[in-house]
PDB file of N, CA and C in Angstrom:
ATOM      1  N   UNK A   1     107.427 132.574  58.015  1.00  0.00           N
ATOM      2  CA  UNK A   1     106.048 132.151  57.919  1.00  0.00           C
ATOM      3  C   UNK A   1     105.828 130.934  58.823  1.00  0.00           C
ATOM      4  N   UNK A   2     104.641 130.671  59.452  1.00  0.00           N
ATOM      5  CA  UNK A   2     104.608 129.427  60.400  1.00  0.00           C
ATOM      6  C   UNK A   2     104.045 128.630  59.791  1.00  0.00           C
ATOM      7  N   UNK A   3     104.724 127.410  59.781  1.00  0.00           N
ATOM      8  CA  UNK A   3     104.384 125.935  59.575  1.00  0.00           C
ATOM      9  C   UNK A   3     102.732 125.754  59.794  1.00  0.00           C
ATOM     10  N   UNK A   4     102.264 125.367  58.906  1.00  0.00           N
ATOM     11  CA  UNK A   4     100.781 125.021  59.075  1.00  0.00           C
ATOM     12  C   UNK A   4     101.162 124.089  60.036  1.00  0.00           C
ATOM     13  N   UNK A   5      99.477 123.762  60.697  1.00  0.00           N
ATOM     14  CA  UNK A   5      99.407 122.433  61.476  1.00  0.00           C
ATOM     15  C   UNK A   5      99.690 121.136  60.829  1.00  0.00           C
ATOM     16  N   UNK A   6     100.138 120.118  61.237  1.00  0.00           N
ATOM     17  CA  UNK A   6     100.866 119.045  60.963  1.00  0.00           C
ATOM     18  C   UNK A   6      99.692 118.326  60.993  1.00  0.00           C
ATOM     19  N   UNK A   7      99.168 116.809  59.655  1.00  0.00           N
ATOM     20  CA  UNK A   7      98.308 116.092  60.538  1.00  0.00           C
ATOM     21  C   UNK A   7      99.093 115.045  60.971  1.00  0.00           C
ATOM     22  N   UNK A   8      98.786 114.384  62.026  1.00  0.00           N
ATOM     23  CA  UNK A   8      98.657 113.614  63.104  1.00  0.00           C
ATOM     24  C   UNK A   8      98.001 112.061  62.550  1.00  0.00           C
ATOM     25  N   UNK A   9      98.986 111.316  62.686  1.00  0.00           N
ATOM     26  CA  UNK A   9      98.662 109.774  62.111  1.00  0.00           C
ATOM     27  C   UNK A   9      99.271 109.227  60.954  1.00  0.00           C
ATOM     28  N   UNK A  10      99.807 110.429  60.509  1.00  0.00           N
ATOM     29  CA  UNK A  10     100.577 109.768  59.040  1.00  0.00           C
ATOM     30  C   UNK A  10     101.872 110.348  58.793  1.00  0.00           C
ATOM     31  N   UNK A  11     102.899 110.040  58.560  1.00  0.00           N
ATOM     32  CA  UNK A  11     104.300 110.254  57.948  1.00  0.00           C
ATOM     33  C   UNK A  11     103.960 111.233  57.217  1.00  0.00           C
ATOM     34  N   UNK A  12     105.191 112.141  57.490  1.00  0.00           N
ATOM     35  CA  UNK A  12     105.121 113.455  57.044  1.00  0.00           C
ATOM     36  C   UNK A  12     106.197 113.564  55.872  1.00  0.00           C
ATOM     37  N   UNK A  13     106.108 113.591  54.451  1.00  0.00           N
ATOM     38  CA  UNK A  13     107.343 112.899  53.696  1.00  0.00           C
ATOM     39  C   UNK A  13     107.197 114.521  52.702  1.00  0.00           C
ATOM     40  N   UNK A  14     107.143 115.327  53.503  1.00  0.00           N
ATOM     41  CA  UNK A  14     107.233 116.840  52.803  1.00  0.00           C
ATOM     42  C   UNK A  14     108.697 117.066  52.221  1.00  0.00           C
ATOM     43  N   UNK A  15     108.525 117.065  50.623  1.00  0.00           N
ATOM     44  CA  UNK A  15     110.132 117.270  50.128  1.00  0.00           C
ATOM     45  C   UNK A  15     111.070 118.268  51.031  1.00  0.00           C
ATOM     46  N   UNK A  16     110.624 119.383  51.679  1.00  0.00           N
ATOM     47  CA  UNK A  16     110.967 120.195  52.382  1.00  0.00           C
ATOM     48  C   UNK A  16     111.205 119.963  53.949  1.00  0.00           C
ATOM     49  N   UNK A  17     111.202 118.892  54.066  1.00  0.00           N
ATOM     50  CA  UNK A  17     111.328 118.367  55.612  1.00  0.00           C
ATOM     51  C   UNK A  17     111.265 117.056  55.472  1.00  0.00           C
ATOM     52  N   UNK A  18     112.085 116.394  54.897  1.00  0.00           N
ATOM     53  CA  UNK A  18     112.014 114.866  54.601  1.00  0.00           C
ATOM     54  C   UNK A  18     113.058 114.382  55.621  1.00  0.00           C
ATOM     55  N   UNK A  19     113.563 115.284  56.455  1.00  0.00           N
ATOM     56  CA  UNK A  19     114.540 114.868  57.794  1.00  0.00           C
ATOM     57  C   UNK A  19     113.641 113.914  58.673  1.00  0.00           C
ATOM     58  N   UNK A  20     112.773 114.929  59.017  1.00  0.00           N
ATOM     59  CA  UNK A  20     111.548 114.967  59.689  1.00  0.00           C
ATOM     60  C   UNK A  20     111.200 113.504  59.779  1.00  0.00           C
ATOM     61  N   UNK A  21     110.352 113.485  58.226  1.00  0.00           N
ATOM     62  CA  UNK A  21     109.271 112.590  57.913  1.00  0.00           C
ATOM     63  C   UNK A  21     110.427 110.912  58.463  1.00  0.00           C
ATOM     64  N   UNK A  22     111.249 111.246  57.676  1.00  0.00           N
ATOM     65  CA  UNK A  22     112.601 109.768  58.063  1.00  0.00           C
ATOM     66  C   UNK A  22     112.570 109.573  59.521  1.00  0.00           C
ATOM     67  N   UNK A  23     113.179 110.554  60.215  1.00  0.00           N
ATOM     68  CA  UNK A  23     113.077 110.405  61.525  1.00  0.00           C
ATOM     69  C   UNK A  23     111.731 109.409  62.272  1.00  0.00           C
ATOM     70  N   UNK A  24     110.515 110.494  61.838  1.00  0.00           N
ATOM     71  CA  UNK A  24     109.282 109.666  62.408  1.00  0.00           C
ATOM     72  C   UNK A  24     109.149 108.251  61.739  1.00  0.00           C
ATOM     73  N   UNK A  25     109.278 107.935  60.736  1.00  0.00           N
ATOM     74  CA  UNK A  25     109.744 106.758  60.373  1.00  0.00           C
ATOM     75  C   UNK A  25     110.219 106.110  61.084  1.00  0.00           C
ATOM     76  N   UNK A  26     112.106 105.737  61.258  1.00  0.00           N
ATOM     77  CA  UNK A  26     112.557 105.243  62.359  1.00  0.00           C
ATOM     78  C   UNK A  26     112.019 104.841  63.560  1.00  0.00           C
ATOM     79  N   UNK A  27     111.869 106.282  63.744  1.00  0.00           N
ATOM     80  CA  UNK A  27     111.297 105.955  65.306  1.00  0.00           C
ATOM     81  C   UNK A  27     110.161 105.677  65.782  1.00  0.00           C
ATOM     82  N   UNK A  28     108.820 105.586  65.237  1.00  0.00           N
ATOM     83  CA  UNK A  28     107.341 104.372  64.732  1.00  0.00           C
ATOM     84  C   UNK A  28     108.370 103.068  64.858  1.00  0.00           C
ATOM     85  N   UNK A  29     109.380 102.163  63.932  1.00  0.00           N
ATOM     86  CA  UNK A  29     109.301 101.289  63.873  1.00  0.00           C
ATOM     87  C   UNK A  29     110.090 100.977  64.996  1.00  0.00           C
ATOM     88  N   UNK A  30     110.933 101.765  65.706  1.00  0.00           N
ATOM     89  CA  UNK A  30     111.515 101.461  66.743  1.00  0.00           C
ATOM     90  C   UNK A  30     110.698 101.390  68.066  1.00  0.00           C
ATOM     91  N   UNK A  31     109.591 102.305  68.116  1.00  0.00           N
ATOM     92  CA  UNK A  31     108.711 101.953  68.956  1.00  0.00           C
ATOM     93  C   UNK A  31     107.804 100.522  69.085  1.00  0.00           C
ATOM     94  N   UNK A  32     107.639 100.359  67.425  1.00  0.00           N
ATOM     95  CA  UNK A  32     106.997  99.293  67.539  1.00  0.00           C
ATOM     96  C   UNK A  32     107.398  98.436  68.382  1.00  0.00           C
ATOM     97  N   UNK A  33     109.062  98.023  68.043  1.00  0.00           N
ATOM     98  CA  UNK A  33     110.048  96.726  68.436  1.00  0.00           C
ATOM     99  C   UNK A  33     109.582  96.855  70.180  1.00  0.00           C
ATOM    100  N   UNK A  34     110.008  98.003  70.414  1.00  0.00           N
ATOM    101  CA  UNK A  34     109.917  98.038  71.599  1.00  0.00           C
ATOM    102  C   UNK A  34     109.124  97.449  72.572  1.00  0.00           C
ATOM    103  N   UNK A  35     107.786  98.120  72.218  1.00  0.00           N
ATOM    104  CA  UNK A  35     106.736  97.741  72.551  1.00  0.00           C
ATOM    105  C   UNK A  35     106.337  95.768  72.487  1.00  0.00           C
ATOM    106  N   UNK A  36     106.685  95.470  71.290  1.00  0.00           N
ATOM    107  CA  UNK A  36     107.089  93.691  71.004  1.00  0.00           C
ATOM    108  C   UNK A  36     107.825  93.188  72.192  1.00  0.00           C
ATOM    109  N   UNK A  37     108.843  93.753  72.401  1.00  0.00           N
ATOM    110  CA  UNK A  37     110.101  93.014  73.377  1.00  0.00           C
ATOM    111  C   UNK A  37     109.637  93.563  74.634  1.00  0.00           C
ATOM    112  N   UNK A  38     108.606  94.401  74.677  1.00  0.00           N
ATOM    113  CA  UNK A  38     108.634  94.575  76.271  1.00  0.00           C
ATOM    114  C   UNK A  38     107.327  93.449  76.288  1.00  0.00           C
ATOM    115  N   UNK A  39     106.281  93.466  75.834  1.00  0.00           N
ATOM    116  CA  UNK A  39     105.327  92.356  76.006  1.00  0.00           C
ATOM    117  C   UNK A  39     105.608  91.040  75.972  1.00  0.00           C
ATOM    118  N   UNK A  40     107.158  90.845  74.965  1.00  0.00           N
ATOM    119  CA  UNK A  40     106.938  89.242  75.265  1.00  0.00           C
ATOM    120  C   UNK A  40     108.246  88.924  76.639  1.00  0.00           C
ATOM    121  N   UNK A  41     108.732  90.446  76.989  1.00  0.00           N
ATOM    122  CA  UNK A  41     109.412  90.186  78.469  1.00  0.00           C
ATOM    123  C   UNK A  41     108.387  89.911  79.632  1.00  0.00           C
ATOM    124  N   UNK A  42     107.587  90.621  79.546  1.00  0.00           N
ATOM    125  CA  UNK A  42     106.380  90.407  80.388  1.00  0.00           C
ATOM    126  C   UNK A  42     105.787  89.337  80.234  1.00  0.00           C
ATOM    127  N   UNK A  43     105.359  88.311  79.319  1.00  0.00           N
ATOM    128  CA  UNK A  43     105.246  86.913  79.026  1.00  0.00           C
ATOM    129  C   UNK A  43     106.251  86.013  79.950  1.00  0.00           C
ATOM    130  N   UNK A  44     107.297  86.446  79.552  1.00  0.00           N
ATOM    131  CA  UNK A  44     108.610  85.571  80.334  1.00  0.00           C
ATOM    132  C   UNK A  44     108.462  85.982  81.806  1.00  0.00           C
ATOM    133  N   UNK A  45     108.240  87.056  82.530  1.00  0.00           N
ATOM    134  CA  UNK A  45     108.333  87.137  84.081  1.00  0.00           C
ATOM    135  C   UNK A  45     107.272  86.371  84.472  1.00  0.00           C
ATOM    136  N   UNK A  46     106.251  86.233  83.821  1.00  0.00           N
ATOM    137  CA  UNK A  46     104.705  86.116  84.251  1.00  0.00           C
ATOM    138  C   UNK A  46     105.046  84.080  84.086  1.00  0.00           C
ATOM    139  N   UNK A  47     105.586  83.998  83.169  1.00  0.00           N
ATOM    140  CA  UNK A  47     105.636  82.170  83.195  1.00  0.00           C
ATOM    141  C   UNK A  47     106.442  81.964  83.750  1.00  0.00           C
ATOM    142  N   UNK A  48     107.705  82.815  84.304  1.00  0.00           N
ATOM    143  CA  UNK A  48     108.840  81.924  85.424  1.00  0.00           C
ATOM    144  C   UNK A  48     109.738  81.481  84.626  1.00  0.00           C
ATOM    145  N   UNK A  49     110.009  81.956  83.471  1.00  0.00           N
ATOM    146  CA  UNK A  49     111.618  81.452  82.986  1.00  0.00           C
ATOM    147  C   UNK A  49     112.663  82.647  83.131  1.00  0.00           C
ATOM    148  N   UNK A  50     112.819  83.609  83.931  1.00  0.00           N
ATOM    149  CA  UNK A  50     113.318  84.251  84.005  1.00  0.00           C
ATOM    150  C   UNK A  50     114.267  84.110  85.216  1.00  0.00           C
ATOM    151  N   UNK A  51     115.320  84.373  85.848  1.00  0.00           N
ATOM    152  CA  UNK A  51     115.882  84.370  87.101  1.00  0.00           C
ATOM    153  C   UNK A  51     115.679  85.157  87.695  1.00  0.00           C
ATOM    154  N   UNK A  52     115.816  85.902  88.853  1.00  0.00           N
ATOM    155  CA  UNK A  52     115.437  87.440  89.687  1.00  0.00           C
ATOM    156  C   UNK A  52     116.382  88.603  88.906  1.00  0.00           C
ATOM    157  N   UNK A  53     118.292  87.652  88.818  1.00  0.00           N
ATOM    158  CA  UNK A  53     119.179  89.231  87.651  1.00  0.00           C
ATOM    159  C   UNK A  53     118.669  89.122  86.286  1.00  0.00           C
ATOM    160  N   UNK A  54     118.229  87.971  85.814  1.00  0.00           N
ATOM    161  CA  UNK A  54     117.816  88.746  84.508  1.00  0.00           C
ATOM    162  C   UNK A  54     116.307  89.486  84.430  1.00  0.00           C
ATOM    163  N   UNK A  55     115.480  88.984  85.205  1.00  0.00           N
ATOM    164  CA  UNK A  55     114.563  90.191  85.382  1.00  0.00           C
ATOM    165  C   UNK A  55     114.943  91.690  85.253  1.00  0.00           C
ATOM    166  N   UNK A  56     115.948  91.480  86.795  1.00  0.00           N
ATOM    167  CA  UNK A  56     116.517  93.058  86.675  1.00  0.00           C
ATOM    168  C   UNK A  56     117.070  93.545  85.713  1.00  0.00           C
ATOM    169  N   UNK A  57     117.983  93.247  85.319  1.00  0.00           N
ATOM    170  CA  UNK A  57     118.781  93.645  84.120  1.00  0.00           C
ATOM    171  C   UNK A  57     117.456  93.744  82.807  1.00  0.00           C
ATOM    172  N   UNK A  58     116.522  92.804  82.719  1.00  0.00           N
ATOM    173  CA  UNK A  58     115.443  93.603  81.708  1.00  0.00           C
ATOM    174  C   UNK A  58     115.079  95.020  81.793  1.00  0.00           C
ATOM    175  N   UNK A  59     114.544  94.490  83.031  1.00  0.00           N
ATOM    176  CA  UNK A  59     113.677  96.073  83.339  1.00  0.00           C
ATOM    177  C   UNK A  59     114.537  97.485  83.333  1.00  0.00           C
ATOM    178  N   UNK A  60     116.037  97.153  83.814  1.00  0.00           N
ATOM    179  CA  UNK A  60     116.834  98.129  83.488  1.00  0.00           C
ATOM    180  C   UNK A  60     116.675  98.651  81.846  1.00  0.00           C
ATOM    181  N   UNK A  61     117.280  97.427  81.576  1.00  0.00           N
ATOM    182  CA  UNK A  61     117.427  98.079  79.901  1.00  0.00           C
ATOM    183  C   UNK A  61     116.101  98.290  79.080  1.00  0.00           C
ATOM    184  N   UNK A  62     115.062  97.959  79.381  1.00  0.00           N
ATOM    185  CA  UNK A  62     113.562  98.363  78.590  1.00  0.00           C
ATOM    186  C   UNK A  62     113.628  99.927  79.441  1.00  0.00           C
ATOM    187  N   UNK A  63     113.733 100.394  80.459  1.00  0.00           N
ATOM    188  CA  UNK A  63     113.790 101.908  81.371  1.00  0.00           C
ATOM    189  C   UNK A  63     114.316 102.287  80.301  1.00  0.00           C
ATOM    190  N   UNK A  64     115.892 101.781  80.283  1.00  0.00           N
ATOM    191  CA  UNK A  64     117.183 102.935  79.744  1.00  0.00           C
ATOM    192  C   UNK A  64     116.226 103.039  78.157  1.00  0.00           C
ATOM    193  N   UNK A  65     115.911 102.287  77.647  1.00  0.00           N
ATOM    194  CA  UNK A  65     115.734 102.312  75.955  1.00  0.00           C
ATOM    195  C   UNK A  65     114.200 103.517  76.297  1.00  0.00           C
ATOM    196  N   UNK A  66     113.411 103.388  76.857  1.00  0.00           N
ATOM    197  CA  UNK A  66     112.236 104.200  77.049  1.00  0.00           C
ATOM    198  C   UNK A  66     112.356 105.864  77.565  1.00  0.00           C
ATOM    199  N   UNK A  67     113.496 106.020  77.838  1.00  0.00           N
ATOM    200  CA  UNK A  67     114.453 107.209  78.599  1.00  0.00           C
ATOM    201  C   UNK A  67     114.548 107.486  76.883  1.00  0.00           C
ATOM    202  N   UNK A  68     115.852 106.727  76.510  1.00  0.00           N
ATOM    203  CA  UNK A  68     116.185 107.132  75.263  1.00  0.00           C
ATOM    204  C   UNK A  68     115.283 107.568  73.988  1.00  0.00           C
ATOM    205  N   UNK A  69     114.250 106.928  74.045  1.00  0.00           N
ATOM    206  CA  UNK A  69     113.129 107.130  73.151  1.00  0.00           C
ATOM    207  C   UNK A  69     112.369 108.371  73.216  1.00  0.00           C
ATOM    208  N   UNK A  70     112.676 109.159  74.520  1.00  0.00           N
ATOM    209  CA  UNK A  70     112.100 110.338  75.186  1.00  0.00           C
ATOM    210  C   UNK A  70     113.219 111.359  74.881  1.00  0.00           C
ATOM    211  N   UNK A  71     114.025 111.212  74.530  1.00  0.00           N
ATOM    212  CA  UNK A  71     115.040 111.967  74.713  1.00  0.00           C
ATOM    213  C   UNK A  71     114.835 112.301  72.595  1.00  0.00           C
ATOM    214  N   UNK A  72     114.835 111.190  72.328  1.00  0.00           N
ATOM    215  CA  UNK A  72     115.158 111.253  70.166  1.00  0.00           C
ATOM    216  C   UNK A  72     113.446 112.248  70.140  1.00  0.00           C
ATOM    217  N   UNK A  73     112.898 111.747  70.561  1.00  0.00           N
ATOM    218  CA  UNK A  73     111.446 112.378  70.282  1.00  0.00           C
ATOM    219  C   UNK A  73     111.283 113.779  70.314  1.00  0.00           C
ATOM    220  N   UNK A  74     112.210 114.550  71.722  1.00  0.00           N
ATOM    221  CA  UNK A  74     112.690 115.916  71.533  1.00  0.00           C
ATOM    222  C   UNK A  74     113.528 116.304  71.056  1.00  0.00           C
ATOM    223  N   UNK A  75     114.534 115.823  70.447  1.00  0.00           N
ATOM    224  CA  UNK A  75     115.567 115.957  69.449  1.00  0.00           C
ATOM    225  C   UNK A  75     115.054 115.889  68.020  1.00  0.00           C
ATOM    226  N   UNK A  76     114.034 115.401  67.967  1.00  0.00           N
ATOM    227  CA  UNK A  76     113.299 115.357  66.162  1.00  0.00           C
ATOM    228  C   UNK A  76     112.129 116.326  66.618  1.00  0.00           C
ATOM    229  N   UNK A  77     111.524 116.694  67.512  1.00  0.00           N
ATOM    230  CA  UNK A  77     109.760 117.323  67.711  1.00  0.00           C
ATOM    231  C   UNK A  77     109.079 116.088  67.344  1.00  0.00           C
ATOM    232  N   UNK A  78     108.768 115.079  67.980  1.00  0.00           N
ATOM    233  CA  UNK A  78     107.929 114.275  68.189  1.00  0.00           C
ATOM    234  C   UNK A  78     107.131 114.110  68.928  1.00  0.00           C
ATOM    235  N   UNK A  79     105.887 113.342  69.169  1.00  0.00           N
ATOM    236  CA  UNK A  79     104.936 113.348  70.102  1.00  0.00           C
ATOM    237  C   UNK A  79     104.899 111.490  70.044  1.00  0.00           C
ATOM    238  N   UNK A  80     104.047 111.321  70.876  1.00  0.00           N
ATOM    239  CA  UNK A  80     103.818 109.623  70.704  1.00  0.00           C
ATOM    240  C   UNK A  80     102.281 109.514  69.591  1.00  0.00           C
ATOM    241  N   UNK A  81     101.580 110.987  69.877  1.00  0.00           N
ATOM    242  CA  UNK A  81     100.994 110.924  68.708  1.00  0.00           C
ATOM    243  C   UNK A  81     101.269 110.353  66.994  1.00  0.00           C
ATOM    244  N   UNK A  82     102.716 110.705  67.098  1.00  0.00           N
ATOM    245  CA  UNK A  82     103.405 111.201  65.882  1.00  0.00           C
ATOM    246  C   UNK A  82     103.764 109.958  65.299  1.00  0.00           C
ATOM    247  N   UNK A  83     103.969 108.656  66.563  1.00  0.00           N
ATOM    248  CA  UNK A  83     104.436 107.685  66.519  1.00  0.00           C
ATOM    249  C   UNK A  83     103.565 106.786  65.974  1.00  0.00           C
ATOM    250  N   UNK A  84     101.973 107.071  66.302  1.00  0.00           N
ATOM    251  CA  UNK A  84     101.212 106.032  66.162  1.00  0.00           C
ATOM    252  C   UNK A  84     100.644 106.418  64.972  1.00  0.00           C
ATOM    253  N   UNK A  85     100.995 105.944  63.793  1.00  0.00           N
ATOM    254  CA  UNK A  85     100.627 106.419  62.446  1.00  0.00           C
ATOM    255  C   UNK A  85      99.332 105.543  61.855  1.00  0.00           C
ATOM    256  N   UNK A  86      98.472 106.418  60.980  1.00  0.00           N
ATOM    257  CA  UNK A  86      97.555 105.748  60.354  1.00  0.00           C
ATOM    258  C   UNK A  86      97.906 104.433  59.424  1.00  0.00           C
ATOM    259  N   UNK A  87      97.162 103.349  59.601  1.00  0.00           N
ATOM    260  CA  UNK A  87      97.370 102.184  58.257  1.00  0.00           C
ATOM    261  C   UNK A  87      96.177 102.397  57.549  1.00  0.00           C
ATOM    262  N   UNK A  88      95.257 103.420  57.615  1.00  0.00           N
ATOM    263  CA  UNK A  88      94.263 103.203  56.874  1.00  0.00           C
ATOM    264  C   UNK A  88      92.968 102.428  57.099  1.00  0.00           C
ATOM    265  N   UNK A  89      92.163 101.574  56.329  1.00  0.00           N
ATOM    266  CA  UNK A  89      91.159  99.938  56.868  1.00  0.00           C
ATOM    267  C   UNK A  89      92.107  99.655  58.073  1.00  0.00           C
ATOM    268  N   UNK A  90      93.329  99.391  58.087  1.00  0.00           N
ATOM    269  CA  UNK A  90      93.838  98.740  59.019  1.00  0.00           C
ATOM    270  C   UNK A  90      93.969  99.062  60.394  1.00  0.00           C
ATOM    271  N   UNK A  91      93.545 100.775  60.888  1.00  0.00           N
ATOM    272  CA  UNK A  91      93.847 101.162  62.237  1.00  0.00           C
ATOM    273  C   UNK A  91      94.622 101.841  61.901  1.00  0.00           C
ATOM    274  N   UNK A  92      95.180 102.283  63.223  1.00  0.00           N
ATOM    275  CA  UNK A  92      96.762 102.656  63.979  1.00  0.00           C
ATOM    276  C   UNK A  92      97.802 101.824  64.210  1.00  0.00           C
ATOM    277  N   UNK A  93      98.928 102.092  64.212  1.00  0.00           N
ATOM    278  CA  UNK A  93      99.949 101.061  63.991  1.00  0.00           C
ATOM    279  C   UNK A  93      99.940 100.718  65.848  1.00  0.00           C
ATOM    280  N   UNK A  94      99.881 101.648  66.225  1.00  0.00           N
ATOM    281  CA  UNK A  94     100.592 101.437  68.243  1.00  0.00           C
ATOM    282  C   UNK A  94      99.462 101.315  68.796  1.00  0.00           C
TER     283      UNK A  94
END
């Protein structure tokens, strides 16, 4: 039988797929971080406390982690939709 449509914005915590719902979990809050540490890297290039290798070496490792994040997302069926979950009054989390 096919999976009804999924909604979109909220954690999916179906006793029957609670892999799932965990996964998108995780990986929402891991996006969040992400998203945190890449803005306040971008803070740091933009004010000049950075050197030219640790620049590089940022931007490397924010790539490699954004690669990786692309990679778990098709390994669970994720979307970035999937990521940006409802708070309710409060918005979207991303």
């Amino acid at each position: 039988m096919e999976q009804l449509k999924r909604k979109t914005g909220r954690i999916d915590f179906d006793p029957d797929n609670v892999e799932r719902g965990l996964s998108q979990l995780v990986m929402t809050l891991v996006e969040l971080i992400r998203q945190l540490v890449e803005r306040h890297a971008i803070r740091r290039v933009e004010g000049g406390t950075l050197t030219d290798d640790e620049i590089e070496r940022l931007g490397n490792a924010l790539m490699d982690l954004e690669v990786k994040m692309d990679e778990l997302k098709k390994v669970f069926n994720l979307t970035d939709d999937d990521l940006n979950i409802d708070l309710g009054p409060l918005g979207n989390l991303l």
